[in-house]
C-alpha atoms as a PDB file:
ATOM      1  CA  UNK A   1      45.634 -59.450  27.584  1.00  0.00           C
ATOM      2  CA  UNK A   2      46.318 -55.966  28.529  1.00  0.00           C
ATOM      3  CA  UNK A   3      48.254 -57.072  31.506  1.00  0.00           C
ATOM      4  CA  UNK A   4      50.161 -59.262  29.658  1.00  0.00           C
ATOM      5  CA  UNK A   5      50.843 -56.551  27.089  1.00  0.00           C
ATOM      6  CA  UNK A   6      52.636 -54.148  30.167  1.00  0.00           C
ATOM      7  CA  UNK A   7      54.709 -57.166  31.049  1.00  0.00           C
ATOM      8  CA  UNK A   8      56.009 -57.412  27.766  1.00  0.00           C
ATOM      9  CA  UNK A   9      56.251 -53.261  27.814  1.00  0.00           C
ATOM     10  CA  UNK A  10      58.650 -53.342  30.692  1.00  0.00           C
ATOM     11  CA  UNK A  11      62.238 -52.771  29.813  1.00  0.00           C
ATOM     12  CA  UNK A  12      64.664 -53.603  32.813  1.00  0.00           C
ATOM     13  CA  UNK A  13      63.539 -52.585  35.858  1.00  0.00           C
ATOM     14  CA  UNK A  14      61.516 -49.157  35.357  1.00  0.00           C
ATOM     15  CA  UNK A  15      57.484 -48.830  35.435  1.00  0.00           C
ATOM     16  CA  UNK A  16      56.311 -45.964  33.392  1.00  0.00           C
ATOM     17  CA  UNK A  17      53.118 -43.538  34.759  1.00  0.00           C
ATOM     18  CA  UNK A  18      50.909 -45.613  32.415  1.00  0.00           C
ATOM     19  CA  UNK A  19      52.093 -49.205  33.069  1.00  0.00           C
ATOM     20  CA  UNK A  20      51.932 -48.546  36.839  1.00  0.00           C
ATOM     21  CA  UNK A  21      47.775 -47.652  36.206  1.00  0.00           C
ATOM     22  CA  UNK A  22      47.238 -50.701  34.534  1.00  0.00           C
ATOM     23  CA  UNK A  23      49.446 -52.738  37.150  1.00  0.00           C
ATOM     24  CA  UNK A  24      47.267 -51.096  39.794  1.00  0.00           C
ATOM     25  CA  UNK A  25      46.853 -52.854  42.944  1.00  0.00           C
ATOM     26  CA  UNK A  26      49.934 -55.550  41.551  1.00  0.00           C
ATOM     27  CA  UNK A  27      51.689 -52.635  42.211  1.00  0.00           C
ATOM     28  CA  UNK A  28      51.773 -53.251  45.927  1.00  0.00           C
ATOM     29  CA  UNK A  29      53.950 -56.313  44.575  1.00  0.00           C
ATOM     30  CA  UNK A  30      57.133 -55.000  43.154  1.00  0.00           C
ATOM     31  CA  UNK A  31      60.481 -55.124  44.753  1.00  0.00           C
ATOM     32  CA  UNK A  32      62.617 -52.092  45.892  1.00  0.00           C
ATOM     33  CA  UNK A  33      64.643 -52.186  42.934  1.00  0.00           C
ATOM     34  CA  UNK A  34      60.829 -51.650  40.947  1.00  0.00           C
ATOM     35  CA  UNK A  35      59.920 -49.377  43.141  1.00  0.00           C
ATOM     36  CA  UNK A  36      63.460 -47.166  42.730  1.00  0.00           C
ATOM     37  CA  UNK A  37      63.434 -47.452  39.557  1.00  0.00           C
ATOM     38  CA  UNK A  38      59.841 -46.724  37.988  1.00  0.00           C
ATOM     39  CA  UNK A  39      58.241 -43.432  37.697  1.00  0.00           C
ATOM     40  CA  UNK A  40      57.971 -41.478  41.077  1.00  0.00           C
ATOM     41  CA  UNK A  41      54.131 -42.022  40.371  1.00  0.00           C
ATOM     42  CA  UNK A  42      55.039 -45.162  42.323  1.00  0.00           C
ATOM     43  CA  UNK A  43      54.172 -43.977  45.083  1.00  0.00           C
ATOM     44  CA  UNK A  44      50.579 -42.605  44.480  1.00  0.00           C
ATOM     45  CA  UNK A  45      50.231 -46.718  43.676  1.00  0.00           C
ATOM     46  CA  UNK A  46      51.767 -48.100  47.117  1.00  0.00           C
ATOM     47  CA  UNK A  47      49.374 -45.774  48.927  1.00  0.00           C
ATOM     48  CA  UNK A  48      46.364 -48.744  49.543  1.00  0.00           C
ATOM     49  CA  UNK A  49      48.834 -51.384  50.083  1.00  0.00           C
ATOM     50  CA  UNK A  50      48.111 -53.538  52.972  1.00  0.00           C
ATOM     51  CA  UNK A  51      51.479 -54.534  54.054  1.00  0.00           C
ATOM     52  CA  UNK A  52      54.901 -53.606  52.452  1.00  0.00           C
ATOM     53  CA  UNK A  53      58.460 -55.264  53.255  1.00  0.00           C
ATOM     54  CA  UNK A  54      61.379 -53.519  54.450  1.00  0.00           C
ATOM     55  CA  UNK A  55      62.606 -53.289  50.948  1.00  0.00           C
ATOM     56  CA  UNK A  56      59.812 -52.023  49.511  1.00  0.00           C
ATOM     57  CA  UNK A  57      59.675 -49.201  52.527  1.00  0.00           C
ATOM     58  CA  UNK A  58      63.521 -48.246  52.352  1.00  0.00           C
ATOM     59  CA  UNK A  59      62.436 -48.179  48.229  1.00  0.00           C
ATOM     60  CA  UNK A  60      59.981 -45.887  48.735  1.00  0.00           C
ATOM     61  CA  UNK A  61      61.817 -43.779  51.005  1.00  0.00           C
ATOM     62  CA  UNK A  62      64.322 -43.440  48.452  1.00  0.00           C
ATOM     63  CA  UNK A  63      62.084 -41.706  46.378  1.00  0.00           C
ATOM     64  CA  UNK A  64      60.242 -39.289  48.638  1.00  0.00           C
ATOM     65  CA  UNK A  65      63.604 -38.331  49.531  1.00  0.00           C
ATOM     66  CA  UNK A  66      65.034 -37.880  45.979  1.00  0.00           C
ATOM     67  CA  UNK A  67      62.749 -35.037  45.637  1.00  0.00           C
ATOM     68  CA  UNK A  68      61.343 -36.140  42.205  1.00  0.00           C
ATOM     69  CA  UNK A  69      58.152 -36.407  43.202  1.00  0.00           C
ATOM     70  CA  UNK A  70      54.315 -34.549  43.685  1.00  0.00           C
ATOM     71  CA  UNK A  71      55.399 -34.169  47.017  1.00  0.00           C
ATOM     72  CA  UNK A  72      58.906 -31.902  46.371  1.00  0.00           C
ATOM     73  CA  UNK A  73      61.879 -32.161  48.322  1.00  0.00           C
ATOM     74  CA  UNK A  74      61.863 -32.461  51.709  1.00  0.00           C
ATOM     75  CA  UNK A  75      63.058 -29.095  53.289  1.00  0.00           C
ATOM     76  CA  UNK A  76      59.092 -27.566  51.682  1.00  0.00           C
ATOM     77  CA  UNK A  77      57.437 -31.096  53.631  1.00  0.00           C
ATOM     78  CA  UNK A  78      54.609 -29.814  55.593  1.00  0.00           C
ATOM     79  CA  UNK A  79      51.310 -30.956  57.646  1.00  0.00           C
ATOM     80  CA  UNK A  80      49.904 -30.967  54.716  1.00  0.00           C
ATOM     81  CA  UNK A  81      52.377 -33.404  52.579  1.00  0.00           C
ATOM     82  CA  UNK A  82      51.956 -35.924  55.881  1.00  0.00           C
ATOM     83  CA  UNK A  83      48.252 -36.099  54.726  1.00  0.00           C
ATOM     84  CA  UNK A  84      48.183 -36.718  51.313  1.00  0.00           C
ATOM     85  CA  UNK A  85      50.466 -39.144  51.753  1.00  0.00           C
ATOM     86  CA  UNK A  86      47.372 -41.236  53.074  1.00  0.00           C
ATOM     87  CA  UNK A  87      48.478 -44.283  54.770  1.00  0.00           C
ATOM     88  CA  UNK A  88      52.338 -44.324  53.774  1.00  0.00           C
ATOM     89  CA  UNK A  89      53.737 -42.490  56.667  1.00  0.00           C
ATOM     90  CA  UNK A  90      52.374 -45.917  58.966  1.00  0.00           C
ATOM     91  CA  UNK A  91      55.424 -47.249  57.288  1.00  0.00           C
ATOM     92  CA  UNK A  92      58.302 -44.723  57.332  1.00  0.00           C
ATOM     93  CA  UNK A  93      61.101 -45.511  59.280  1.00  0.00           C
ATOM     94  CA  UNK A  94      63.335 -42.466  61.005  1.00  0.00           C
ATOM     95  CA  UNK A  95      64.900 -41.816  57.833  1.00  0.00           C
ATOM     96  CA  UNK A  96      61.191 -39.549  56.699  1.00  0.00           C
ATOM     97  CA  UNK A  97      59.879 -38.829  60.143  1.00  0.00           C
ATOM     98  CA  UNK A  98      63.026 -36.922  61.091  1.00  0.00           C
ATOM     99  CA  UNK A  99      62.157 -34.387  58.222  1.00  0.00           C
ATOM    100  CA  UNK A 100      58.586 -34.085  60.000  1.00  0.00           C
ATOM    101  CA  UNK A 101      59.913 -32.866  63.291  1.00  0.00           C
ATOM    102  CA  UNK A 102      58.261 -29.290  62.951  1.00  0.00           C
ATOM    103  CA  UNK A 103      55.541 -29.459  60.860  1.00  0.00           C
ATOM    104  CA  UNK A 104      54.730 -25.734  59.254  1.00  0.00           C
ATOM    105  CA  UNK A 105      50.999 -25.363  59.190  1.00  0.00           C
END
């Protein structure tokens, strides 16, 4: 019922902090345009996913890359972002990699 109740929360196309939690691993489901358009938080939930389309990847690269997120914008990236992004960066295309090219310790 609870479920249910966060599919009848959602407004257009934008997951808020708390309907992504109770989406939880459903998460690993939702199109780029979800993905774009929910809370940054997004991404914290697309972290255990097993296998993620290229939408879903370009998505999420949209939003490490608008800056809104834990992670900050991408010129203050370090060794340390690249870890707690867990197993995301097995997915990032050029596009996030090329802001890795010196890591700062």
């Amino acid at each position: 019922m609870l479920l249910w109740s966060v599919f009848q929360g959602i407004s257009g196309v934008s997951i808020s902090r708390d309907q992504l939690d109770v989406l939880g691993s459903m998460s690993c489901f939702l199109s780029g345009e979800y993905i774009q358009s929910s809370d940054p938080y997004v991404l914290e939930k697309l972290k255990p996913c097993v296998d993620l389309s290229a939408e879903q990847i370009s998505a999420l690269e949209s939003v490490l890359l608008g800056g809104n997120t834990s992670y900050g914008p991408s010129d203050s990236w370090n060794r340390a972002t690249l870890e707690s992004l867990d197993l995301l960066p097995l997915y990032l295309t050029a596009n996030i990699w090329s802001k890795f090219t010196q890591l700062k310790q």
